[in-house]
Protein backbone atom coordinates (compact mmCIF):
# COMPACT_ATOMS: atom_id res chain seq x y z
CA UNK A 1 -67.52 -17.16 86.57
CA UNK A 2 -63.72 -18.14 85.16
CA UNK A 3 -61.84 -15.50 84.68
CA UNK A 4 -60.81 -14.27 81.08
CA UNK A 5 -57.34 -14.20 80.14
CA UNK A 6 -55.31 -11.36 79.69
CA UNK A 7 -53.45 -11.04 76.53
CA UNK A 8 -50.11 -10.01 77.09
CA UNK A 9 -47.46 -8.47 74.78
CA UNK A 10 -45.73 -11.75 74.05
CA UNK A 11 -49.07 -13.46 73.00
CA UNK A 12 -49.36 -10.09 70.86
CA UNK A 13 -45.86 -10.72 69.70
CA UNK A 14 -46.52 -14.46 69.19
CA UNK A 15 -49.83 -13.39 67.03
CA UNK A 16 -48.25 -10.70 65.27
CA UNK A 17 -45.06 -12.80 64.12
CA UNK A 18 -47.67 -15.93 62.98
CA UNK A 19 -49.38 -13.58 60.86
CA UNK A 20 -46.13 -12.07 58.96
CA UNK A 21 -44.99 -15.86 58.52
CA UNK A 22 -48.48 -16.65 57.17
CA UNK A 23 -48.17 -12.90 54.94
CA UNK A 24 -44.79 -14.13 53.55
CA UNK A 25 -46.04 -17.34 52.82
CA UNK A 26 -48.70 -15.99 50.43
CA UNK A 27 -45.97 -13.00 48.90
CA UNK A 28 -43.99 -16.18 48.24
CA UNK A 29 -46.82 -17.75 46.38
CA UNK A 30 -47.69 -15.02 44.56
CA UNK A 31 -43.97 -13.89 43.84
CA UNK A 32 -44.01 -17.62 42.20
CA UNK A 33 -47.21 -16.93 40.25
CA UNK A 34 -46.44 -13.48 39.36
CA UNK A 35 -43.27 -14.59 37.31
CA UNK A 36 -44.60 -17.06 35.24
CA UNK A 37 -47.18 -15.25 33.85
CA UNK A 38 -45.03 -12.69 32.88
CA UNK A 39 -42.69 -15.06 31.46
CA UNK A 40 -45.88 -16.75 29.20
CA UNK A 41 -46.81 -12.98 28.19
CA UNK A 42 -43.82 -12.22 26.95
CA UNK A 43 -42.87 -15.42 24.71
CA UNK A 44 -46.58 -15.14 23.74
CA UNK A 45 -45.46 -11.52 22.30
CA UNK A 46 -42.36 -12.71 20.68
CA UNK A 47 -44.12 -15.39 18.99
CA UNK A 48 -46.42 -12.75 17.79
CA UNK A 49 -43.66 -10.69 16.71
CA UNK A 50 -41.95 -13.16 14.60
CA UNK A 51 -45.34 -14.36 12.66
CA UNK A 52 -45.41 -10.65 11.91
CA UNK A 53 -41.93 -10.84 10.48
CA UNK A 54 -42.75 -14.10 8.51
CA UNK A 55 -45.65 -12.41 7.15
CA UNK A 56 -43.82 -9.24 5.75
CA UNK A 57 -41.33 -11.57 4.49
CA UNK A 58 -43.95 -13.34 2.60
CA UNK A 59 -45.50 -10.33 1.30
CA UNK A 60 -42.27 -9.27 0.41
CA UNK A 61 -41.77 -12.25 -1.89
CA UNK A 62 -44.97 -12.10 -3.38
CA UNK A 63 -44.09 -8.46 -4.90
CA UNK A 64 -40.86 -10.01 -5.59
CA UNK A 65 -42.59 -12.42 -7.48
CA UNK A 66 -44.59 -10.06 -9.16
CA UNK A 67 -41.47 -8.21 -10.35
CA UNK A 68 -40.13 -11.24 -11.87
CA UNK A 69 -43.68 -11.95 -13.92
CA UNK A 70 -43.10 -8.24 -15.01
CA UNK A 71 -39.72 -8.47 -15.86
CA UNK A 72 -40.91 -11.57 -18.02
CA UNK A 73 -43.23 -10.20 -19.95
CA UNK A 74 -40.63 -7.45 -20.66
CA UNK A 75 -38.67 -10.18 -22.03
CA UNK A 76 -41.49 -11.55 -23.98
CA UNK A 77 -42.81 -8.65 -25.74
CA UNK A 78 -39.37 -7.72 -26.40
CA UNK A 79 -38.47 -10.90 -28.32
CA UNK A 80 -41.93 -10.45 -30.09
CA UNK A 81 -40.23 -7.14 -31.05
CA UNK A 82 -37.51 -8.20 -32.34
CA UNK A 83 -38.69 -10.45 -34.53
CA UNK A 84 -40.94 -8.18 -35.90
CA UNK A 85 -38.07 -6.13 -36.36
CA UNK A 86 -36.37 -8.83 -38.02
CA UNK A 87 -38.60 -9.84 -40.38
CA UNK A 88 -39.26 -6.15 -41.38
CA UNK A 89 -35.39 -5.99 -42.02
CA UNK A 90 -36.04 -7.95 -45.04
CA UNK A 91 -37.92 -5.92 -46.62
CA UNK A 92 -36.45 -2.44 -46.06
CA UNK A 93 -35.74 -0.42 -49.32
CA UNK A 94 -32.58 1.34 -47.89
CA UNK A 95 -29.86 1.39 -45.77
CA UNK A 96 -31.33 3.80 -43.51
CA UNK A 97 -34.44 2.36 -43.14
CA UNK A 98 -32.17 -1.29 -42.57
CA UNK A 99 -30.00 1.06 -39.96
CA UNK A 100 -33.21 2.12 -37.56
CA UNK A 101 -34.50 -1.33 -37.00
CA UNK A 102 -31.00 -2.93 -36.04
CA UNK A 103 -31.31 -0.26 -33.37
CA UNK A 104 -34.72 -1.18 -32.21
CA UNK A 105 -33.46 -4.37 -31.96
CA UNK A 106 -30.63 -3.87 -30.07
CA UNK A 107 -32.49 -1.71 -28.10
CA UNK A 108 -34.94 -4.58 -27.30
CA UNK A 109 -32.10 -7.19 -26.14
CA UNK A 110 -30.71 -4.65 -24.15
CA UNK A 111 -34.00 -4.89 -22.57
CA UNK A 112 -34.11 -8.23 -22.49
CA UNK A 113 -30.34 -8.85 -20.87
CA UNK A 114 -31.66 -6.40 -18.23
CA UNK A 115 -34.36 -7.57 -17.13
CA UNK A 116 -32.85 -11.19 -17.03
CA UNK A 117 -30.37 -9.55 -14.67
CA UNK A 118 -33.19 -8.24 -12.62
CA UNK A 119 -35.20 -11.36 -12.30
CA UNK A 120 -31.81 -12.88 -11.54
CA UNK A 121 -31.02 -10.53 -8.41
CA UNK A 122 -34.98 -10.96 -7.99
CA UNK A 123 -34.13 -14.73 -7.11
CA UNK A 124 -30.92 -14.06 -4.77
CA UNK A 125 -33.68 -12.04 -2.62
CA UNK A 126 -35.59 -14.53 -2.41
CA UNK A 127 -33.22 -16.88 -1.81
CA UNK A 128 -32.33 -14.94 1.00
CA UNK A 129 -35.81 -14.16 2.16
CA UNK A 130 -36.71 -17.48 2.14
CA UNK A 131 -33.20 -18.57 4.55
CA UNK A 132 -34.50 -15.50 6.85
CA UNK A 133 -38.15 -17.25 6.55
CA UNK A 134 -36.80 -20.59 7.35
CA UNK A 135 -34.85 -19.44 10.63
CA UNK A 136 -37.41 -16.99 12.09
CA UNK A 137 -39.83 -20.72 11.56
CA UNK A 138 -37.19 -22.61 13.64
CA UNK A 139 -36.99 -19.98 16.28
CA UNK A 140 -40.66 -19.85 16.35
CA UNK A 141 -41.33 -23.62 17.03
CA UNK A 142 -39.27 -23.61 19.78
CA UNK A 143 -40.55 -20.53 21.16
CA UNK A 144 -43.71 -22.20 20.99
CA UNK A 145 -42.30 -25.60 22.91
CA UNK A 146 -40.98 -23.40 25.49
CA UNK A 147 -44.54 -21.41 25.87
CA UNK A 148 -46.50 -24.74 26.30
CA UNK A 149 -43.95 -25.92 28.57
CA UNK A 150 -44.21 -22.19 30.92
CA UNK A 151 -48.39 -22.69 30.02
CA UNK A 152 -48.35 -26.20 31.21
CA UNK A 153 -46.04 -25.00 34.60
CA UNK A 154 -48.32 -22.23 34.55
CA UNK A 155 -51.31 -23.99 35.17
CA UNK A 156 -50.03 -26.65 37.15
CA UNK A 157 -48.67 -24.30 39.75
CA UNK A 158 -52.41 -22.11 39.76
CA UNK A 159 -53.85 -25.98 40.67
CA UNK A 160 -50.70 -26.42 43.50
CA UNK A 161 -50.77 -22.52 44.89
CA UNK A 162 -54.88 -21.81 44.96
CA UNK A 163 -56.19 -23.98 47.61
CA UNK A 164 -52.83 -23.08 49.84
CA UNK A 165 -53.41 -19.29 49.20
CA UNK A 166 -57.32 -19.85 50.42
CA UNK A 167 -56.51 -21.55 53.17
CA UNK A 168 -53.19 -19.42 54.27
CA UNK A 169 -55.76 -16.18 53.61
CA UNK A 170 -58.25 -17.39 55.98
CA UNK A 171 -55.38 -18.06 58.71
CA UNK A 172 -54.65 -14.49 58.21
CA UNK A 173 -58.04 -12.96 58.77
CA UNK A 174 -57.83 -15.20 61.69
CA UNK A 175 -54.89 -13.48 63.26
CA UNK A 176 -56.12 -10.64 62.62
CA UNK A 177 -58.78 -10.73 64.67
CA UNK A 178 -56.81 -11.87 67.28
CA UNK A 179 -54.62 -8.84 67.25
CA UNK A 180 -55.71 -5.37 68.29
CA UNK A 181 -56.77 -2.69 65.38
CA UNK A 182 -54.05 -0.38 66.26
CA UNK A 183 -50.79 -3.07 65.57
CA UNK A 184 -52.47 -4.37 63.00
CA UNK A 185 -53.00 -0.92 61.39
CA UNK A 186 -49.55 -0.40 62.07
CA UNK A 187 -48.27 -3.70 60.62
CA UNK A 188 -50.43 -3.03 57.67
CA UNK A 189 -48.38 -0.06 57.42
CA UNK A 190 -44.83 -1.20 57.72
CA UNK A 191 -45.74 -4.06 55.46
CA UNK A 192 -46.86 -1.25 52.68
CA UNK A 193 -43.71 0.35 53.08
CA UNK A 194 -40.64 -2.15 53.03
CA UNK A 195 -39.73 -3.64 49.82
CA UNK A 196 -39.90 -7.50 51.36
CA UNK A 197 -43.16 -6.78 53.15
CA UNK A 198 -41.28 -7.93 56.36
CA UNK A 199 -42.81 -5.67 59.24
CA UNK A 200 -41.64 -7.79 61.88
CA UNK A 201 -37.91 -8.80 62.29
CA UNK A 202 -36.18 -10.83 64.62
CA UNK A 203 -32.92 -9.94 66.11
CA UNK A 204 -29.70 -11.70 64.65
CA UNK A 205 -26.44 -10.82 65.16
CA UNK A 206 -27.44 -8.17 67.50
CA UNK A 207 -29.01 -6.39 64.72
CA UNK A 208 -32.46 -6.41 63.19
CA UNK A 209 -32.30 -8.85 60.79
CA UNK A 210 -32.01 -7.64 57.41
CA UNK A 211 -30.31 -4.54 58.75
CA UNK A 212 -26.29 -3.66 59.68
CA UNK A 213 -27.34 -1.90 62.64
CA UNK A 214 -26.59 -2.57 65.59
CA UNK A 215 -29.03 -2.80 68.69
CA UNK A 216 -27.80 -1.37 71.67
CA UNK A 217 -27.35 -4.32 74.32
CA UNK A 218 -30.36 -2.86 76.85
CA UNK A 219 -32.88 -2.52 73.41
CA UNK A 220 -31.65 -6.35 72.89
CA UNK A 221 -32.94 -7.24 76.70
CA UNK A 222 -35.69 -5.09 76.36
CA UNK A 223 -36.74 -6.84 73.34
CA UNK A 224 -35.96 -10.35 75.10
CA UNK A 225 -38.26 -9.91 78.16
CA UNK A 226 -41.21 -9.38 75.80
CA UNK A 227 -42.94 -6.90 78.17
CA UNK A 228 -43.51 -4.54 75.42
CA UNK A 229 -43.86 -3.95 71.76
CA UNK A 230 -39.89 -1.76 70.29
CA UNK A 231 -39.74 -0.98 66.75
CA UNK A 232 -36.28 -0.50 65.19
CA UNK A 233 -35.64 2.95 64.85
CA UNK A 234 -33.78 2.43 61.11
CA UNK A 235 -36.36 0.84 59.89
CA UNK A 236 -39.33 0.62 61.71
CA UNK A 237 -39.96 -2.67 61.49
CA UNK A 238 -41.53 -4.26 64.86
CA UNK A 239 -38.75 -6.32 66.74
CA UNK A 240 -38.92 -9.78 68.37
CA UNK A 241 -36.63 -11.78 69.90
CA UNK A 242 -34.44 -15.00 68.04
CA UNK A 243 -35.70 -17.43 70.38
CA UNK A 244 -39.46 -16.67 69.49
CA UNK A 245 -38.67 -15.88 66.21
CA UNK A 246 -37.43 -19.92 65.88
CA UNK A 247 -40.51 -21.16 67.92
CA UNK A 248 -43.39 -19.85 65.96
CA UNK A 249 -41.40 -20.44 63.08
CA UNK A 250 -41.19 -24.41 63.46
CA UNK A 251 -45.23 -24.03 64.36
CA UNK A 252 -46.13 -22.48 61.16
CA UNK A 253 -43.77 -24.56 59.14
CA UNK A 254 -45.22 -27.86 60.74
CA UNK A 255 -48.79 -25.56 59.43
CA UNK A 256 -47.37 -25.22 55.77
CA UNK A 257 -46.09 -28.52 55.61
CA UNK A 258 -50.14 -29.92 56.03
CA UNK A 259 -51.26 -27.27 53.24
């Protein structure tokens, strides 16, 4: 009966750095998809927001022009006014009587001379209403270029990104169950904890990479010789050696490269 081989701590190693290359691989894909979605919510919200602006600029020149219509049938009645008021001049019996109508008619173009003014600031607004309508338009249709350009990416990239995520999830599970419970609970855990999701490190420039600290020369040999599992005490992060570190790495990229 052949004997079964015994795993040792640099196949662990070897297992355990494959599976944060694979880990990073899918962060990186979803870092990628993560973006753009946010990118098409958000254009799809300012596109919203500035219909909502051409619509209560529109609304506002439909009471504007509702003013105006007012203001003109001021002006109408008040020219029906005045000549009634003229014609009833000719036939007044005294100065008096001759003296009140004058009145009511200057009264009435008074009326009339303001509410030509009004309709006349009436039209500067919407003047200038329509100049805001016109610009928010312009701003709009090329928000909207943009969006179908980030949709378009969008869904393009989902197409590119799915079947490498499947298959880079199932390479995971696969590691996993090539590595003990215990480091894989603890990997799990470093993972949850570190902003980069980088649980293990390698060692460059004597210091765990990503970190200013330095290892202490007999941690670095330790490390080297692969006889055991050493976490950096800064960070926590499980340590392996350069020279692994660069071998498992041109495996898995030769891996990616296929996907």
């Amino acid at each position: 009966m052949a004997k079964k081989k015994e795993i040792t701590v640099e196949d662990k190693l070897r297992s355990l750095y494959n599976l944060q290359l694979i880990d990073s691989q899918i962060d990186k894909i979803r870092d990628i998809r993560g973006e753009l979605p946010l990118e098409v919510r958000d254009l799809e919200d300012e596109i919203e927001g500035l219909k909502n602006r051409i619509k209560k600029l529109e609304q506002g020149l439909e009471e504007i022009n509702e003013r105006i219509s007012i203001k003109k049938n001021i002006i109408a009645e008040a020219k029906v006014l005045i000549k009634k008021y003229t014609e009833q001049q000719k036939n007044v019996r005294n100065n008096r009587e001759f003296d009140s109508l004058t009145k009511e008619t200057e009264y009435q173009e008074l009326e009339i001379q303001l509410a030509e003014k009004n309709i006349n600031e009436f039209k500067a607004q919407i003047e200038l209403k329509n100049e805001s309508i016109d610009e928010i338009k312009s701003v709009s249709s090329e928000k909207t270029k943009h969006l179908k350009h980030k949709k378009s990416e969008l869904d393009t990239i989902l197409k590119e990104t799915e079947k490498e995520e499947t298959v880079l999830l199932k390479k995971s599970t696969t590691y996993k169950k090539k590595i003990e419970d215990r480091l894989i609970f603890a990997y799990s855990r470093i993972r949850a904890n570190v902003k980069n999701g980088l649980a293990i490190v390698p060692i460059e420039r004597g210091a765990a990479g990503g970190s200013f600290f330095t290892i202490p020369p007999q941690v670095q040999m330790e490390i080297a010789s692969r006889k055991k599992i050493i976490t950096d005490e800064h960070s926590g992060r499980i340590l392996v050696d350069e020279v692994l570190a660069n071998e498992q790495k041109q495996k898995m990229e030769k891996l990616f490269s296929k996907l």
